[in-house]
C-alpha atoms as a PDB file:
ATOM      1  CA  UNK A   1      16.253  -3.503 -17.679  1.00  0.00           C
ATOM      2  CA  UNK A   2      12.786  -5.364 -16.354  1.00  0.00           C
ATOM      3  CA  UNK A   3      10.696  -6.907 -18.569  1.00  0.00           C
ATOM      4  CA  UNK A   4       6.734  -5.647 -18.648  1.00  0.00           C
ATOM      5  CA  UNK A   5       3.436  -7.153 -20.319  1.00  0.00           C
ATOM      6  CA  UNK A   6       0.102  -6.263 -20.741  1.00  0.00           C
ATOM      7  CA  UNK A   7      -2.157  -9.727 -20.219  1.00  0.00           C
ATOM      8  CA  UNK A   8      -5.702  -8.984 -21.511  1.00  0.00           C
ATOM      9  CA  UNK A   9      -8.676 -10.847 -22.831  1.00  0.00           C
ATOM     10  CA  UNK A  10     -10.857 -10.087 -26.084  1.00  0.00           C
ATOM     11  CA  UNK A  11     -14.511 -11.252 -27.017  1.00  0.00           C
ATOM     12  CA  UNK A  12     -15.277 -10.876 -30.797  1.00  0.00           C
ATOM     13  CA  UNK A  13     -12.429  -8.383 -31.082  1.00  0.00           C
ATOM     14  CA  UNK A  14     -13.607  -6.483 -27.781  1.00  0.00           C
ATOM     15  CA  UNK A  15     -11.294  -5.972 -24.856  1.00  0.00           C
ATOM     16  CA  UNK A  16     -13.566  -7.789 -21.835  1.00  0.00           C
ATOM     17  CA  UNK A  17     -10.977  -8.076 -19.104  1.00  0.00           C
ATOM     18  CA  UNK A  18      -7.681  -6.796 -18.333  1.00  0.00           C
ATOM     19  CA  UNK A  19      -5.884  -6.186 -14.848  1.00  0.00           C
ATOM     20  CA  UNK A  20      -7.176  -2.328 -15.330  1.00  0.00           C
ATOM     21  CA  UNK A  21     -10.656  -3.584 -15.781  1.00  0.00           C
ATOM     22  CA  UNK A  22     -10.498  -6.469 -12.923  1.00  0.00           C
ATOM     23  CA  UNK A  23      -9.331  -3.784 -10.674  1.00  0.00           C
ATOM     24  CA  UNK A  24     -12.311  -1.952 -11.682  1.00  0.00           C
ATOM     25  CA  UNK A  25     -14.655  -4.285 -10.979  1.00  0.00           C
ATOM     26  CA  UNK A  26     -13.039  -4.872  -7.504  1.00  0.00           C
ATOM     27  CA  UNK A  27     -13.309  -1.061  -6.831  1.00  0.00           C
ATOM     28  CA  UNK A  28     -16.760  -0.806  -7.912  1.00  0.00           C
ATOM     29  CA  UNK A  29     -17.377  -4.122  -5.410  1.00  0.00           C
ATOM     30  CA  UNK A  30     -15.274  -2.458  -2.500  1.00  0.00           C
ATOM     31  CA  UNK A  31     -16.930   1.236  -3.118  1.00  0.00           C
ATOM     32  CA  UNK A  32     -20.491   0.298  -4.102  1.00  0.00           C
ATOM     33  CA  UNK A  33     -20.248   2.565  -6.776  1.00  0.00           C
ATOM     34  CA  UNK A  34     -18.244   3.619  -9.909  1.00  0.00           C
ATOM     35  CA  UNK A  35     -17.949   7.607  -8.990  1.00  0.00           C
ATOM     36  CA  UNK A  36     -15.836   6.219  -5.628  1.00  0.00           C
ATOM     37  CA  UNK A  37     -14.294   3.303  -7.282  1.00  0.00           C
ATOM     38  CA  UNK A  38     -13.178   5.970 -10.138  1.00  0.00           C
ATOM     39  CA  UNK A  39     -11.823   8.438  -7.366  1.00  0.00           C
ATOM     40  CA  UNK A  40     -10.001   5.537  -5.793  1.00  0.00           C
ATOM     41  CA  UNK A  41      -8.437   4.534  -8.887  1.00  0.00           C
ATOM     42  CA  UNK A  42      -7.635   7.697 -10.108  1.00  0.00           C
ATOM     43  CA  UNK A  43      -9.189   8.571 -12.998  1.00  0.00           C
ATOM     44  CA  UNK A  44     -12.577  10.000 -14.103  1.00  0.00           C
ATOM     45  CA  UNK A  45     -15.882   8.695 -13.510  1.00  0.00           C
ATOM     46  CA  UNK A  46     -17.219   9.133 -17.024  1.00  0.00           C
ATOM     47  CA  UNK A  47     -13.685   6.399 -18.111  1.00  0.00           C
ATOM     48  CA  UNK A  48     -14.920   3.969 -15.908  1.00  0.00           C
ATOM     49  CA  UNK A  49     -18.416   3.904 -16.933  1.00  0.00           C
ATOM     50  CA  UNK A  50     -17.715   4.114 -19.962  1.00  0.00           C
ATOM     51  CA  UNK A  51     -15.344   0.503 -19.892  1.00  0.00           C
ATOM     52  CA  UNK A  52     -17.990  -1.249 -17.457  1.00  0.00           C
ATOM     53  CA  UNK A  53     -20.465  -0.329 -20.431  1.00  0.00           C
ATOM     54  CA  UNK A  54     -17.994  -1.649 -23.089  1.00  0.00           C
ATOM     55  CA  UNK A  55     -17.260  -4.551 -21.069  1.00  0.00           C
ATOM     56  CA  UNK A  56     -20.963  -5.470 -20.313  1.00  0.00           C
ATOM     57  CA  UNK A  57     -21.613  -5.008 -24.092  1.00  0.00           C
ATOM     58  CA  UNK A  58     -18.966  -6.740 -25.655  1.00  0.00           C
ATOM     59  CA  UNK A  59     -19.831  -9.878 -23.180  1.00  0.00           C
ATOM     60  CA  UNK A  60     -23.995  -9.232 -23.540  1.00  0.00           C
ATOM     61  CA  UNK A  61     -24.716  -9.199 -19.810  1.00  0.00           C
ATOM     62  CA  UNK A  62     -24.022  -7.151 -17.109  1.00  0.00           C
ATOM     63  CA  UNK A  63     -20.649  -6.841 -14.661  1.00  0.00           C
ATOM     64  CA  UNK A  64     -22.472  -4.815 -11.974  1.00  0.00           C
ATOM     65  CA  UNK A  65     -25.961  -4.228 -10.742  1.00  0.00           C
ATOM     66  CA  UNK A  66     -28.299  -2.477  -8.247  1.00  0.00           C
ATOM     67  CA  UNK A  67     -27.805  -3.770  -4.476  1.00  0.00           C
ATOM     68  CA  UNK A  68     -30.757  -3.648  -2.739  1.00  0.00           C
ATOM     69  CA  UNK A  69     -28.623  -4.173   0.275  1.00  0.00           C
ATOM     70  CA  UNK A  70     -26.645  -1.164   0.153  1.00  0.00           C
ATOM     71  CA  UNK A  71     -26.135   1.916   0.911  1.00  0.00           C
ATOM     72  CA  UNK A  72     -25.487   5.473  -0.887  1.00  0.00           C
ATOM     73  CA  UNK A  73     -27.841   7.127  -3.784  1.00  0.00           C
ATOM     74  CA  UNK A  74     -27.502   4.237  -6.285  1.00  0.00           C
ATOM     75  CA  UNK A  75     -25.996   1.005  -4.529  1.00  0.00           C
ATOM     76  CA  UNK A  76     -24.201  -1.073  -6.719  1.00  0.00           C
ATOM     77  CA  UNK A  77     -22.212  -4.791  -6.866  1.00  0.00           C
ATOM     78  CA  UNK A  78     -20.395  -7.172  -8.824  1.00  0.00           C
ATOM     79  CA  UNK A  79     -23.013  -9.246 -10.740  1.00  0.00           C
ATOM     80  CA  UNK A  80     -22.572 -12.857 -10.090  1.00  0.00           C
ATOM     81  CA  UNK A  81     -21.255 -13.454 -13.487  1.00  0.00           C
ATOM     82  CA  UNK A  82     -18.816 -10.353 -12.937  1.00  0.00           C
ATOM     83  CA  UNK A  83     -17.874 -12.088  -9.509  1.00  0.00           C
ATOM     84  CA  UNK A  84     -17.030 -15.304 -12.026  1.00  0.00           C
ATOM     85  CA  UNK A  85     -15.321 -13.630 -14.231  1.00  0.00           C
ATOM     86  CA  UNK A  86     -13.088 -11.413 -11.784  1.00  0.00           C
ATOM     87  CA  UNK A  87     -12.308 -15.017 -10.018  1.00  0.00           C
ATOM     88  CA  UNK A  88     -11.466 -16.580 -13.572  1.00  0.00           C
ATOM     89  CA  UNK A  89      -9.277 -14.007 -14.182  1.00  0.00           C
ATOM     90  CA  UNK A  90      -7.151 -13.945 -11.086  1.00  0.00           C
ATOM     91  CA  UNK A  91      -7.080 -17.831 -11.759  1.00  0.00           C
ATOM     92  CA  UNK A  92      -5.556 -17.262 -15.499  1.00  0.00           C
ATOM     93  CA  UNK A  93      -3.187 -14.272 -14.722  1.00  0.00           C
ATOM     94  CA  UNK A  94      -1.674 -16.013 -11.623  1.00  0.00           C
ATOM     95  CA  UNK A  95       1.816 -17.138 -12.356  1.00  0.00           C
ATOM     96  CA  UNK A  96       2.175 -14.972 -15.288  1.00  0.00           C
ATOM     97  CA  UNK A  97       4.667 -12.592 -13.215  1.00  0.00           C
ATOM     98  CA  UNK A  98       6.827 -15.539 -12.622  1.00  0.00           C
ATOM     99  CA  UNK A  99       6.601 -17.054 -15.763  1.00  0.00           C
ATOM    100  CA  UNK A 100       7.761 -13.532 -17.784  1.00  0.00           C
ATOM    101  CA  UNK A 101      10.343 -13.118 -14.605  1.00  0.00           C
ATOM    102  CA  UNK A 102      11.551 -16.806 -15.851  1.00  0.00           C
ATOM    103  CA  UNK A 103      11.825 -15.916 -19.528  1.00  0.00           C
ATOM    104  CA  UNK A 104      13.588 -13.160 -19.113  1.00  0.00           C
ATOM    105  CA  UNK A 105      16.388 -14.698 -17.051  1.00  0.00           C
ATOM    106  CA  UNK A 106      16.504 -17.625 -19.791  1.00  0.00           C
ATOM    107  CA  UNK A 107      17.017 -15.050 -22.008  1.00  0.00           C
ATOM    108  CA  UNK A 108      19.285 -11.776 -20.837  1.00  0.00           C
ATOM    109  CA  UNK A 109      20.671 -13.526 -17.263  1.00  0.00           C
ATOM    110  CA  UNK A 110      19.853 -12.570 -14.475  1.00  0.00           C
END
């Protein structure tokens, strides 16, 4: 047996951030856009526009924007309050793993 969770924040009963959607994020930062970040996560393009949108509108400002400073057909990067958030995130989920690992021995042994 190993012991799994699902960490995950809400906004008003909206899902805003989750691993899933920090990975996102991070893809769309990496790729410069959501098509490649989609391929490189594995699942289709219209999914992952379609959480950046519910993300952004849940939280009433945008994740990701135009960069003027890159390259491709429509250029795009982390906000700098989606660069907050995705380093907030990391900040609250780390130690988490550990913490379940813990419980878990507490509770069944190792």
């Amino acid at each position: 047996m190993k012991p799994k969770f699902n960490l995950w924040i809400e906004h008003k009963g909206n899902v805003v951030l989750s691993d899933w959607r920090v990975q996102l994020l991070e893809a769309v930062a990496a790729a410069g856009s959501v098509s490649a970040a989609a391929a490189q996560m594995h699942v289709p393009a219209q999914r992952a526009r379609q959480k950046l949108k519910e993300m952004e509108q849940a939280l009433g400002f945008k994740v990701v924007e135009p960069d003027p400073t890159g390259e491709g057909r429509r250029p795009l990067r982390l906000s700098a309050r989606g660069k907050r958030l995705v380093e907030q995130f990391g900040r609250f989920a780390s130690g988490f793993d550990a913490e379940v690992a813990r419980r878990y021995r507490k509770a069944f042994g190792s």
